[in-house]
Protein backbone atom coordinates (compact mmCIF):
# COMPACT_ATOMS: atom_id res chain seq x y z
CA UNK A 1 -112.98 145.44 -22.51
CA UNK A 2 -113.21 149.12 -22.61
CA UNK A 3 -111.14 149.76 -25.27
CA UNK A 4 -112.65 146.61 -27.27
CA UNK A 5 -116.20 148.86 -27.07
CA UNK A 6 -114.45 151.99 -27.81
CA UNK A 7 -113.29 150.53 -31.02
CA UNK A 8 -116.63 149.02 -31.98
CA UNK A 9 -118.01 152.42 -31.32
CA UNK A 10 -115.30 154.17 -33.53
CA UNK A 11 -115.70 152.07 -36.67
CA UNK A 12 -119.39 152.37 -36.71
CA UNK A 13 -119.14 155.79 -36.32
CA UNK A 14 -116.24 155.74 -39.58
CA UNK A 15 -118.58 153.59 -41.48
CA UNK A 16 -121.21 156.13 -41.00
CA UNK A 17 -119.33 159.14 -41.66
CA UNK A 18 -118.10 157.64 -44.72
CA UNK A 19 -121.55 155.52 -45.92
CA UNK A 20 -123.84 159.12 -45.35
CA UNK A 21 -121.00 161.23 -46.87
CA UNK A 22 -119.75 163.29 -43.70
CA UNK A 23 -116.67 165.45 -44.07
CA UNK A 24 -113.89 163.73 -42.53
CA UNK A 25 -111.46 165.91 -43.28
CA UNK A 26 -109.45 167.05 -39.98
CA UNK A 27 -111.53 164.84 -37.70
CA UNK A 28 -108.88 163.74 -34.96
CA UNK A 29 -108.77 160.46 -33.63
CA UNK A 30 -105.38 160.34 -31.78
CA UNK A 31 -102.69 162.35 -31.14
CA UNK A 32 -98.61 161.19 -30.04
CA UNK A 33 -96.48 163.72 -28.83
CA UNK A 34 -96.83 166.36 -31.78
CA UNK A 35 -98.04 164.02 -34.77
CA UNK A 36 -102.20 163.74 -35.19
CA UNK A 37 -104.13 160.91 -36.73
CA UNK A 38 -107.10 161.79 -38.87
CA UNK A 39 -109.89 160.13 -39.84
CA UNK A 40 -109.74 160.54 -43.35
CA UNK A 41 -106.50 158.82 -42.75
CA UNK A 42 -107.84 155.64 -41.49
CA UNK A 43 -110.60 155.43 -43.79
CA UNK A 44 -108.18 155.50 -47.01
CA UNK A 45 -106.16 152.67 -45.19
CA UNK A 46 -109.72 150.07 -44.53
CA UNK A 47 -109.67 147.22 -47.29
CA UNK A 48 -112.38 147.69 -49.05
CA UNK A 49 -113.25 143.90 -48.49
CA UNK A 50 -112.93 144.40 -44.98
CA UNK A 51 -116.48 144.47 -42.92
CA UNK A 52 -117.72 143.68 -39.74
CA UNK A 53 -115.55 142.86 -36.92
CA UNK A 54 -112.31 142.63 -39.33
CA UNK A 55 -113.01 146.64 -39.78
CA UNK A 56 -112.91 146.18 -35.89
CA UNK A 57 -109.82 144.68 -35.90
CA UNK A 58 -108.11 146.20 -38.66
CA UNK A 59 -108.59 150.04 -37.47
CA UNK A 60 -107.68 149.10 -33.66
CA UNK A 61 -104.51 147.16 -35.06
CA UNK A 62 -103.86 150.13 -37.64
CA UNK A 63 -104.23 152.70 -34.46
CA UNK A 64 -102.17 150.86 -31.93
CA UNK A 65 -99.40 150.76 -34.35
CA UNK A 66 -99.46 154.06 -35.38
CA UNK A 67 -99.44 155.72 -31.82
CA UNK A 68 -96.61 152.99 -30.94
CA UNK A 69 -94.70 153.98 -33.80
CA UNK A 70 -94.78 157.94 -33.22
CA UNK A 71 -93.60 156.54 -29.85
CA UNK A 72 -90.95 154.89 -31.01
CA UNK A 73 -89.45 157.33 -33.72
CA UNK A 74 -89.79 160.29 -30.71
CA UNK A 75 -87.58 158.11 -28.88
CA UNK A 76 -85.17 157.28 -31.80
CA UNK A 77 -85.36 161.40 -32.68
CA UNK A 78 -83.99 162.45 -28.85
CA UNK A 79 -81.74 159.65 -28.98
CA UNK A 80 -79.98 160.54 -32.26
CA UNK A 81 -80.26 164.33 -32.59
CA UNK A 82 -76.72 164.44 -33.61
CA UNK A 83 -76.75 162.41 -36.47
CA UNK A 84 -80.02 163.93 -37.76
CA UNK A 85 -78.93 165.67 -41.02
CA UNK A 86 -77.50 161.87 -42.18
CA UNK A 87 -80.68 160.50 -41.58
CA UNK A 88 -82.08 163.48 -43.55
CA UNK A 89 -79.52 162.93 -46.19
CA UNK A 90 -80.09 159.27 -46.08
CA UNK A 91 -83.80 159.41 -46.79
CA UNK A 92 -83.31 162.25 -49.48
CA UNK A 93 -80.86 159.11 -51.05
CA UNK A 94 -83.33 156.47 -51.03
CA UNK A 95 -85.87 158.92 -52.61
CA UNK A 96 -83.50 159.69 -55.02
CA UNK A 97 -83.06 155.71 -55.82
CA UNK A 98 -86.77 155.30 -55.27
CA UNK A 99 -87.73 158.10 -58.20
CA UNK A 100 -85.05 156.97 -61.05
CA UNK A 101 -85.98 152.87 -60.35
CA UNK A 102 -89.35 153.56 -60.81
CA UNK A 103 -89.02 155.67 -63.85
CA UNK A 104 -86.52 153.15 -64.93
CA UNK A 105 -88.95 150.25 -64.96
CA UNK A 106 -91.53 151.62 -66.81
CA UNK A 107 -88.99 153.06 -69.23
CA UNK A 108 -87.84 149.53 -69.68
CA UNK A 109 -91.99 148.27 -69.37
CA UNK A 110 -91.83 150.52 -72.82
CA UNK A 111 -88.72 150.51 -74.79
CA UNK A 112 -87.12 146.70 -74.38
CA UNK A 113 -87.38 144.12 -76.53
CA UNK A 114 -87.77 141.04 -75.19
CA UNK A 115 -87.81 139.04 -78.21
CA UNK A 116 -84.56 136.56 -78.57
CA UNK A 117 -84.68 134.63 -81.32
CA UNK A 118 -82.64 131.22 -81.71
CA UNK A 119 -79.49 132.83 -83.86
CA UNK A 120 -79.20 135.24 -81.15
CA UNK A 121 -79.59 132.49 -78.76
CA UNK A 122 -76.89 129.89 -80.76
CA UNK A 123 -74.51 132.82 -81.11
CA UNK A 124 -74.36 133.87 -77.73
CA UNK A 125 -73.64 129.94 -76.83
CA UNK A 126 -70.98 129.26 -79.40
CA UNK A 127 -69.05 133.05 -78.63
CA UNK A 128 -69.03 132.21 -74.31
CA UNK A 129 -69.21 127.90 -74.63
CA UNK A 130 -66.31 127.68 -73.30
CA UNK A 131 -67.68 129.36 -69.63
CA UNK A 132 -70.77 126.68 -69.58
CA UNK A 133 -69.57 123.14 -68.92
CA UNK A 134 -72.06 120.97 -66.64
CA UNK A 135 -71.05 120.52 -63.00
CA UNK A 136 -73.72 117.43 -63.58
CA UNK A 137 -74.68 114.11 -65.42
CA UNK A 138 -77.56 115.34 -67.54
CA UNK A 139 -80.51 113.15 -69.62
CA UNK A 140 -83.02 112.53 -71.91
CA UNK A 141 -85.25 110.11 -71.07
CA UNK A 142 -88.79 108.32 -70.50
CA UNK A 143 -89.88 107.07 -66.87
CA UNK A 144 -92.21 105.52 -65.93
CA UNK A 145 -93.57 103.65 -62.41
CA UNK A 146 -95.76 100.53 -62.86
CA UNK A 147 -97.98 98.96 -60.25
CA UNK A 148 -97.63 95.39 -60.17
CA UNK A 149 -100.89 94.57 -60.48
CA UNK A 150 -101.09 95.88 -64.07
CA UNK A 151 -100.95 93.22 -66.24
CA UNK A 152 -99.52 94.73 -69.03
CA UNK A 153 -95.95 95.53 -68.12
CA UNK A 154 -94.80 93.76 -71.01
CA UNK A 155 -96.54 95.77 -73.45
CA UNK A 156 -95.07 98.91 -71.75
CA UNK A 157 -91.15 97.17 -71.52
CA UNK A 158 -91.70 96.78 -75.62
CA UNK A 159 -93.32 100.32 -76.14
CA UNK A 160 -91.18 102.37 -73.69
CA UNK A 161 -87.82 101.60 -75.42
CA UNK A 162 -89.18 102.57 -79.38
CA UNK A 163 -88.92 105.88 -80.44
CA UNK A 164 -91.45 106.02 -83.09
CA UNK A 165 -94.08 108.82 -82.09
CA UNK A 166 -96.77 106.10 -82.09
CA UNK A 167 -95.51 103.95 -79.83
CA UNK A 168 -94.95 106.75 -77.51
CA UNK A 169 -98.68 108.27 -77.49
CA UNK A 170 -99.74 104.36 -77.49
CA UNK A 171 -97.44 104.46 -74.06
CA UNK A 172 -98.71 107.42 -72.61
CA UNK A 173 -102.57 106.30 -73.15
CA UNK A 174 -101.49 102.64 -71.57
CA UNK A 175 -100.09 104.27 -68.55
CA UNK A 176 -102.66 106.16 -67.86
CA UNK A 177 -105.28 103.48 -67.78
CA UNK A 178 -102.96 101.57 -65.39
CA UNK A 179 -102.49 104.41 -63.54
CA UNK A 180 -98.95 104.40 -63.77
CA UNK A 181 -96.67 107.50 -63.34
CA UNK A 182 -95.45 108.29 -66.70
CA UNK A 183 -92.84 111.27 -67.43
CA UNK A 184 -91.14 111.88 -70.85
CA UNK A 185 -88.07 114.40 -70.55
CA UNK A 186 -87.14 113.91 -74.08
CA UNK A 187 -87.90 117.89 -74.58
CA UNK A 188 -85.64 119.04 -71.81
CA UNK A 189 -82.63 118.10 -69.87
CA UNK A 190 -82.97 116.25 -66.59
CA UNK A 191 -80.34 115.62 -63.93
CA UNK A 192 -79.29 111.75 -64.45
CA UNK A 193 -79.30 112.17 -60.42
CA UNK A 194 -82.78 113.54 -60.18
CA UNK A 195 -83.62 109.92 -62.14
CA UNK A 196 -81.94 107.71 -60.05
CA UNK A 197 -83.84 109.46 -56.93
CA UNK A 198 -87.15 108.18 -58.16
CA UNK A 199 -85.93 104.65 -58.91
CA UNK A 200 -85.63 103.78 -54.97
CA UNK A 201 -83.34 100.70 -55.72
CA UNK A 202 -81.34 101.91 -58.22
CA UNK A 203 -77.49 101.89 -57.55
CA UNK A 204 -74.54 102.59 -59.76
CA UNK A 205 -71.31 103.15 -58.64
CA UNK A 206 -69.92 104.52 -62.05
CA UNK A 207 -72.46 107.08 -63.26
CA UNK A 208 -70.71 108.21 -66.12
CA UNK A 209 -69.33 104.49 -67.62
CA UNK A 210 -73.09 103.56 -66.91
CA UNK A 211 -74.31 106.27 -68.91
CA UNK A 212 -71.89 105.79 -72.07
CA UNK A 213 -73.25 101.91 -71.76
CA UNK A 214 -76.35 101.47 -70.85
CA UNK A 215 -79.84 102.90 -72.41
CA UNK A 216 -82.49 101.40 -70.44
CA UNK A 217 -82.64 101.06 -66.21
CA UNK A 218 -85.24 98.33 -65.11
CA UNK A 219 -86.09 98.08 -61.67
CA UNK A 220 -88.50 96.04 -58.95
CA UNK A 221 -89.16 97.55 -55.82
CA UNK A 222 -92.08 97.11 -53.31
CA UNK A 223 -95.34 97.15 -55.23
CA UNK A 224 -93.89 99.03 -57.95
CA UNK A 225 -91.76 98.25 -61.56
CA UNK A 226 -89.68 101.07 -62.37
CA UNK A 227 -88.19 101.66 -66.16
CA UNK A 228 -86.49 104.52 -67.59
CA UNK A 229 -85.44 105.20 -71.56
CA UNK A 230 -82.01 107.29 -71.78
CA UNK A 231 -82.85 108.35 -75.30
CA UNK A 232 -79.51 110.94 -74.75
CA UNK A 233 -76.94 112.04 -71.97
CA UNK A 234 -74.00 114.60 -71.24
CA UNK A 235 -71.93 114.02 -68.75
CA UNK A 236 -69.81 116.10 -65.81
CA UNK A 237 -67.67 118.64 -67.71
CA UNK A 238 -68.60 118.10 -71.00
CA UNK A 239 -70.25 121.72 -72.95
CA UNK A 240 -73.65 121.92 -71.73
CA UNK A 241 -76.04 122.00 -74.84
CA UNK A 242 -77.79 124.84 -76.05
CA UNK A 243 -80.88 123.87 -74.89
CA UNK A 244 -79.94 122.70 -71.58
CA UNK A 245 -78.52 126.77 -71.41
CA UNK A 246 -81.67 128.57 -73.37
CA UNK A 247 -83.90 130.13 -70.68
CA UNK A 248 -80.32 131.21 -68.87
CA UNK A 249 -78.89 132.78 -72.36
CA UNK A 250 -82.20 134.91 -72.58
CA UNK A 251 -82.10 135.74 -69.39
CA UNK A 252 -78.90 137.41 -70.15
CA UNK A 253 -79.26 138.70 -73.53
CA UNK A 254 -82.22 140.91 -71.93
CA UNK A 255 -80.55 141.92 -68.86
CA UNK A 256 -77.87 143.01 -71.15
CA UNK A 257 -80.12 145.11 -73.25
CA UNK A 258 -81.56 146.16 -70.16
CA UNK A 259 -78.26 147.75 -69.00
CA UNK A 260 -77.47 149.28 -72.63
CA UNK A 261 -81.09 151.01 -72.52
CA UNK A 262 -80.44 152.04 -69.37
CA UNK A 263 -77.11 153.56 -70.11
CA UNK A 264 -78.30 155.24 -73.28
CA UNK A 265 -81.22 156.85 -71.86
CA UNK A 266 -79.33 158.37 -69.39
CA UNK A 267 -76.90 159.42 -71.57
CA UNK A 268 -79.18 160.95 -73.39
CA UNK A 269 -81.30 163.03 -70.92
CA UNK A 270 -77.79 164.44 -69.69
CA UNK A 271 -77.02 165.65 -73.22
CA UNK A 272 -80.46 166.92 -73.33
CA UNK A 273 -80.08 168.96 -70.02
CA UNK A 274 -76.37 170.47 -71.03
CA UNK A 275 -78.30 171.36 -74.63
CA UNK A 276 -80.93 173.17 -72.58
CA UNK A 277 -78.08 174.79 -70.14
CA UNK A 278 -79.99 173.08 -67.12
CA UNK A 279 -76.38 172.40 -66.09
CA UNK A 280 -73.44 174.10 -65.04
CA UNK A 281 -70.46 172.82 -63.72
CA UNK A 282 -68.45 174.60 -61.64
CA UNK A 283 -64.96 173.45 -61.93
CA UNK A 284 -61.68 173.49 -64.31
């Protein structure tokens, strides 16, 4: 209780120093071993959405940690005395890494192109097909999931199988006003498997025969009529289609520029610095 009213005390007194302008500079508010805690330090941490008893909270919270931490690396410091020029050397390290990843991204934020056009794209496919085939049946294909109370699932078994762009928008608007669940995947792959797990009863021993067969899958199941269109299909092991791959292909026609960049620009600022005689070597 006592420290609850010391901490209301202590962030009305913050607020006030820092609302009427009072020099916080060098005001202590707790001290661990050898390390202080200012207040100017605590005020730069407060949210500045934070009022009320979350300031309350949050500078009690952001104190107790702080003194238990100074605790804890005192403890860690006697314990490890040894080892402490690693430690030093490991933190100089991660610096190090910190400082050139930084710079790195907003080099990159500056100087990449992201831009990958489709001959870029269909030339990186055709020069590394051979590493893509699908580990998976993959589709193209409308589904759709019918209540049985509509009564117009005939008009939707005669529009859902037609691939006139009519029909389809005709299908779409129908489904909609019988609040059926209508998905077309004609634009982008789909795992044949990821169809078959929202057709409850659907089972097929032979996925791949089935696929080279069939075009349609009709289904009744509880309350619901299930159809699905396979307007197109790949199956296990076959080349997986450019645009089954695109999104992957950029993804690695960037991160490879990415790399060059990288590699260039610090080629260059090491030329630079032997130019400028910012670096001798000291060995034959």
């Amino acid at each position: 209780m006592k420290r609850c009213i010391f901490y209301i005390i202590l962030i009305f007194c913050l607020i006030s120093c820092n609302r009427n302008g009072v020099n916080t500079k060098n005001k202590l508010i707790a001290r661990a071993y050898d390390k202080n805690l200012y207040l100017e330090d605590v005020l730069a941490k407060i949210p500045h959405y934070t009022t009320g008893q979350d300031s309350v909270i949050f500078i009690r919270n952001y104190i107790d940690k702080w003194v238990k931490d100074q605790c804890m690396l005192k403890k860690a410091e006697l314990n490890i005395d040894e080892n402490k020029i690693s430690i030093d050397q490991d933190i100089e390290n991660y610096r190090t890494k910190m400082y050139i990843f930084h710079y790195q991204q907003q080099y990159l934020k500056i100087e990449l192109d992201t831009i990958v056009d489709d001959n870029e794209i269909n030339e990186y496919h055709n020069s590394y097909l051979k590493d893509y085939k699908l580990t998976h049946n993959i589709v193209k294909a409308i589904y759709i999931k019918l209540p049985k109370s509509s009564g117009e699932k005939e008009n939707i078994r005669r529009l859902y199988i037609s691939n006139k762009e009519s029909d389809i928008n005709q299908l779409e608007e129908l489904c909609k006003r019988e609040n059926a669940t209508y998905n077309n995947f004609n634009n982008n792959w789909i795992s044949f498997n990821k169809i078959l797990s929202i057709v409850p009863p659907a089972r097929i021993s032979n996925k791949e025969r089935f696929l080279s067969r069939e075009t349609t899958i009709e289904e009744s199941y509880s309350l619901f009529y299930y159809f699905v269109n396979l307007n197109d299909f790949r199956i296990y092991d076959d080349d997986a289609p450019v645009s089954y791959l695109k999104q992957r292909i950029i993804d690695l026609i960037i991160n490879k520029r990415k790399k060059r960049l990288l590699q260039q620009n610090q080629n260059d600022i090491y030329d630079k610095a032997l130019r400028q005689n910012m670096i001798e070597l000291f060995y034959n």
